[in-house]
N, C-alpha and C. Protein backbone atom coordinates (compact mmCIF):
# COMPACT_ATOMS: atom_id res chain seq x y z
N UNK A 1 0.84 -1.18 0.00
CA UNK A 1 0.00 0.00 0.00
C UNK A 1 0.89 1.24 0.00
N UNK A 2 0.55 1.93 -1.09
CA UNK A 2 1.26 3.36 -1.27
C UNK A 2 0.17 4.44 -1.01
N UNK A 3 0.97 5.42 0.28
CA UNK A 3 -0.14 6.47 0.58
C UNK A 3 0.59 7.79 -0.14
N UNK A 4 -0.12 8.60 -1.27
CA UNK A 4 0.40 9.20 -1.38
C UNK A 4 -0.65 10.53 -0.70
N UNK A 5 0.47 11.97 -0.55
CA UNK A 5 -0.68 13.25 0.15
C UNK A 5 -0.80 14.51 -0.47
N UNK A 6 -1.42 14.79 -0.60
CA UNK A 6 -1.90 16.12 -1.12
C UNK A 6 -0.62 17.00 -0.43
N UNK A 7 0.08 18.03 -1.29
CA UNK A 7 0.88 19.24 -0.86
C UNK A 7 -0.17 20.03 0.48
N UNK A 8 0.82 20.04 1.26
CA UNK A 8 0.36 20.91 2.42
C UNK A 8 -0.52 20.03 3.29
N UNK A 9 -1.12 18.76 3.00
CA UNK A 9 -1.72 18.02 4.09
C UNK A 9 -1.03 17.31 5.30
N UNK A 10 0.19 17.44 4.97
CA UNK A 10 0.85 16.86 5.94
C UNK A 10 0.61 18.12 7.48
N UNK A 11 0.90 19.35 7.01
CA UNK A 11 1.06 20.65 8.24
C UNK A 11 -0.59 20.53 8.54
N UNK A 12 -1.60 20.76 7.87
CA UNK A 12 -2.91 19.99 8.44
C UNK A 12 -3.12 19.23 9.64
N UNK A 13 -2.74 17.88 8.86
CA UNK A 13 -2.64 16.80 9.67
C UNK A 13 -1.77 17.17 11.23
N UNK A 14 -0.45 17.38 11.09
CA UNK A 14 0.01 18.01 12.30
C UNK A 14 -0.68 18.97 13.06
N UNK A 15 -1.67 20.13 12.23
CA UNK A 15 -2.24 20.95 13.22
C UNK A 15 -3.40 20.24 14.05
N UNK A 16 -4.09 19.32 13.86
CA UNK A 16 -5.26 18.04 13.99
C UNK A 16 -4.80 17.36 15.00
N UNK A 17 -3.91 17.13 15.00
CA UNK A 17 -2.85 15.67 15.55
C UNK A 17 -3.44 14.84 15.16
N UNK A 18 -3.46 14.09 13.87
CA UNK A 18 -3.62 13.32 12.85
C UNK A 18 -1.97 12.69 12.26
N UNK A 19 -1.89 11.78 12.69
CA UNK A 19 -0.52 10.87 12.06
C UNK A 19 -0.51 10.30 10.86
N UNK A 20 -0.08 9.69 10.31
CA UNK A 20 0.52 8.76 9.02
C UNK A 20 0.18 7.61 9.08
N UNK A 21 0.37 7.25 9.99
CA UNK A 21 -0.06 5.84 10.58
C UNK A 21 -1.64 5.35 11.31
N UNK A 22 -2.17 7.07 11.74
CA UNK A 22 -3.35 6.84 11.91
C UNK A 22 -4.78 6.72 10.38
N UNK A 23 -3.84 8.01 9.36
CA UNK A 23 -4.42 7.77 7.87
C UNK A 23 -4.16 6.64 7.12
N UNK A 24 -3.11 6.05 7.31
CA UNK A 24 -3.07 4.48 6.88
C UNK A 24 -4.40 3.58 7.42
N UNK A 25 -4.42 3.67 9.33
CA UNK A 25 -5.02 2.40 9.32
C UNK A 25 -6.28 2.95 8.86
N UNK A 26 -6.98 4.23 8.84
CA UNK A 26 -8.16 4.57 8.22
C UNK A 26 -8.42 3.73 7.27
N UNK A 27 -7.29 3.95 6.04
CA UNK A 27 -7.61 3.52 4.76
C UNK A 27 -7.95 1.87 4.63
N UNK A 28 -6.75 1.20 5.34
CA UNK A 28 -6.57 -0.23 5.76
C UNK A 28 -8.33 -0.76 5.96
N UNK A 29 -8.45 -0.04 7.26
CA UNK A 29 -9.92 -0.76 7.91
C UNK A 29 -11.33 -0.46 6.57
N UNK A 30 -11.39 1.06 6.39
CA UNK A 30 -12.15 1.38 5.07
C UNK A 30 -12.50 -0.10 4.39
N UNK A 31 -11.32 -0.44 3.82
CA UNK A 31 -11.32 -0.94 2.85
C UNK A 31 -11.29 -2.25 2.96
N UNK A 32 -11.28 -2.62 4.00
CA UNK A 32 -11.15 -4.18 4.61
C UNK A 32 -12.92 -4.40 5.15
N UNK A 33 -13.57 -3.24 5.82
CA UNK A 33 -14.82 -3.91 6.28
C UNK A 33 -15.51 -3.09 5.66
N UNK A 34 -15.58 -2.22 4.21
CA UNK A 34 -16.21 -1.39 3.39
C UNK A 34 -17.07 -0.05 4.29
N UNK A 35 -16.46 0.23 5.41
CA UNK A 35 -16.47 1.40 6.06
C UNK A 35 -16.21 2.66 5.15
N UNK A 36 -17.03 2.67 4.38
CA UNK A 36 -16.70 4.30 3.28
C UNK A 36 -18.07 4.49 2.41
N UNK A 37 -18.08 5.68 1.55
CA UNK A 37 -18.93 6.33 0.89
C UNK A 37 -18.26 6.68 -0.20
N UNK A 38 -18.46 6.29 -1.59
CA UNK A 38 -18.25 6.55 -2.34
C UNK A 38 -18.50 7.56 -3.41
N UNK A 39 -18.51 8.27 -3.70
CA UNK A 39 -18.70 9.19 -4.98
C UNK A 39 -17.96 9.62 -6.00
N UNK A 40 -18.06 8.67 -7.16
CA UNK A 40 -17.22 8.26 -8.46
C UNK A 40 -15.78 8.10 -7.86
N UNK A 41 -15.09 8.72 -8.41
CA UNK A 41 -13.74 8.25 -7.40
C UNK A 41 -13.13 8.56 -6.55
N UNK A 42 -13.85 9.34 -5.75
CA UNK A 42 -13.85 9.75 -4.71
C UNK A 42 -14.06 8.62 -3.43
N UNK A 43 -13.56 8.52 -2.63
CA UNK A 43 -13.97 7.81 -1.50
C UNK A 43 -13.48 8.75 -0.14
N UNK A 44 -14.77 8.12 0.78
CA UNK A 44 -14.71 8.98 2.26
C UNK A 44 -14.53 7.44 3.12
N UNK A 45 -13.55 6.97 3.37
CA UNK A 45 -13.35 5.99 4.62
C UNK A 45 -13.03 6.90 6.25
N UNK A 46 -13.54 5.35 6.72
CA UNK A 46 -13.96 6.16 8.37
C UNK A 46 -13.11 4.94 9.26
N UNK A 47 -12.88 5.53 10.29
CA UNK A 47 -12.26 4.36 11.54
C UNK A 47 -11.96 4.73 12.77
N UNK A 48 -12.75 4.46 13.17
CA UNK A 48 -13.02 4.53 15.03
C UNK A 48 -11.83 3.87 15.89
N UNK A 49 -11.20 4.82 16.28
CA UNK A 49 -10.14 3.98 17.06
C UNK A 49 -10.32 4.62 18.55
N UNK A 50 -9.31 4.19 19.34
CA UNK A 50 -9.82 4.45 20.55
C UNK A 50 -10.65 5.47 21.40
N UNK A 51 -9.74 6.45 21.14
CA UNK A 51 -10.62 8.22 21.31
C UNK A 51 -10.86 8.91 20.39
N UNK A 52 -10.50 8.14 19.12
CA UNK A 52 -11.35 9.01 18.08
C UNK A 52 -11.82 8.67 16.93
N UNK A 53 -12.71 9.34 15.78
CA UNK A 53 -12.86 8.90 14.86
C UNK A 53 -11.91 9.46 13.27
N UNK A 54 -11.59 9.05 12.93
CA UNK A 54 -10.81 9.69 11.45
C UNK A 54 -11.22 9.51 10.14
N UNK A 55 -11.14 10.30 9.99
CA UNK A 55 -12.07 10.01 8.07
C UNK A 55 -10.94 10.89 7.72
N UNK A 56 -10.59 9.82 6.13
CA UNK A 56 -9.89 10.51 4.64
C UNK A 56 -10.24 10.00 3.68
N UNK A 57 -10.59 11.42 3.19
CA UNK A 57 -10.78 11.06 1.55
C UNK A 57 -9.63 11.15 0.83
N UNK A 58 -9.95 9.98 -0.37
CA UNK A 58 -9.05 9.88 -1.03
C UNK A 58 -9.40 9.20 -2.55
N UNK A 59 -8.58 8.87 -3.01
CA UNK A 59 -8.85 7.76 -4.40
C UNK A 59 -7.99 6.84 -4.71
N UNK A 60 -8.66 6.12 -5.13
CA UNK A 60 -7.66 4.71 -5.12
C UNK A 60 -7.20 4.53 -6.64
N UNK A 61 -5.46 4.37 -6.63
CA UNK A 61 -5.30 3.55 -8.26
C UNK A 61 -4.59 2.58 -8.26
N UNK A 62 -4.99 1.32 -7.93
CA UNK A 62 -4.04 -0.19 -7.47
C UNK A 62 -3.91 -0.09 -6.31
N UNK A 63 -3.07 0.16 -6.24
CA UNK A 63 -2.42 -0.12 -4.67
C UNK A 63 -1.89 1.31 -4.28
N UNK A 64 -2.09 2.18 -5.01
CA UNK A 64 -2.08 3.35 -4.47
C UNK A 64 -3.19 4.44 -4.34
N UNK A 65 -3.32 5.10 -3.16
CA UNK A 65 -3.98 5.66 -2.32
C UNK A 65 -3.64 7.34 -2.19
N UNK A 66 -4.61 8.20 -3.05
CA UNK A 66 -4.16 9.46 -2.92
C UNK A 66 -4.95 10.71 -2.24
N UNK A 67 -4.58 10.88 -1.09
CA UNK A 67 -5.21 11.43 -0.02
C UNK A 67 -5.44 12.58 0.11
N UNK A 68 -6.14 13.39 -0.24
CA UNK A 68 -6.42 15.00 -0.10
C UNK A 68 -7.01 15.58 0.82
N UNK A 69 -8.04 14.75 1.96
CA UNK A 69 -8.24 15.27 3.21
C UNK A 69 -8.22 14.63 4.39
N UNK A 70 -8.03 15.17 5.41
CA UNK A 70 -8.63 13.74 6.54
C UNK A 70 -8.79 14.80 7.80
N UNK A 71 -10.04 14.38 8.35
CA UNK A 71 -10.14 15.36 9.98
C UNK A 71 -10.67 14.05 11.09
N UNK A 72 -11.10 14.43 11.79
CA UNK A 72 -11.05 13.67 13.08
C UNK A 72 -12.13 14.16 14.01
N UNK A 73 -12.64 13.65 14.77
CA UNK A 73 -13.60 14.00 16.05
C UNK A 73 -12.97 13.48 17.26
N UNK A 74 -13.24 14.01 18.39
CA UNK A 74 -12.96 13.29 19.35
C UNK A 74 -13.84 13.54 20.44
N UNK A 75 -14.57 12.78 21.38
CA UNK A 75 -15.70 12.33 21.89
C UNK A 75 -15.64 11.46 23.02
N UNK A 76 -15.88 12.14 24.18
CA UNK A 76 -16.06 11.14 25.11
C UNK A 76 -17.07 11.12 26.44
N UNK A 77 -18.18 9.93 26.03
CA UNK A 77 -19.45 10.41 26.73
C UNK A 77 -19.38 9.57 28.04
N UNK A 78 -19.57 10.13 29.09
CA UNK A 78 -19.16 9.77 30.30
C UNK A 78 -20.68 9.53 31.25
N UNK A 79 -21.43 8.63 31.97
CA UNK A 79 -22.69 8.74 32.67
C UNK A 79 -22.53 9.96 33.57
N UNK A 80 -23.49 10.29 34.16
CA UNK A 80 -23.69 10.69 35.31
C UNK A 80 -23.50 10.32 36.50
N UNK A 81 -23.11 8.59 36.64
CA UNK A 81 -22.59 8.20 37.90
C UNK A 81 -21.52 8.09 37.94
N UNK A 82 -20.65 8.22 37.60
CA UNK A 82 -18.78 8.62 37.49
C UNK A 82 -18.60 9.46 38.13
C-alpha cells in the first residue's frame, strides 16, 4: 500500500494531531470492512479507534492511495454516575 498526500496536508494533519499511521489504518480498515462512501472516485473511509474517529478522503489507483483530506472527532461520553 502506497499512501500518497496532497501538498500541504501533511502541516494539516500536524495541526489536527492526525498521524501517518493513523491515515493508513483509516484507509486499511475502510477498505477491509467497506467502512466508506463513495462518490465516483472519490472515496470517504472512516475508523473509530480508541478516542477518536478519522475520516480521509481519497482515491484509489491499485495499490495506491491518494489522499487529499482527513479530519477527526474526538468524543467522550461519560454517565452521570462517574
Amino acid at each position: 500500500m502506497q499512501i500518497v498526500f496532497a501538498e500541504g496536508l501533511s502541516d494539516v494533519m500536524s495541526d489536527r494531531g492526525i498521524t501517518e499511521e493513523d491515515v493508513k489504518a483509516t484507509i486499511e480498515c475502510a477498505e477491509r470492512d467497506k467502512t466508506f462512501i463513495k462518490d465516483g472516485n472519490r472515496i470517504i473511509g472512516k475508523y473509530r479507534m480508541e478516542n477518536m474517529t478519522v475520516y480521509a478522503a481519497y482515491e484509489k489507483d491499485g495499490d495506491t492511495f491518494k489522499v487529499d483530506s482527513v479530519y477527526s472527532h474526538r468524543v467522550r461520553l461519560t454517565s452521570e454516575q462517574e
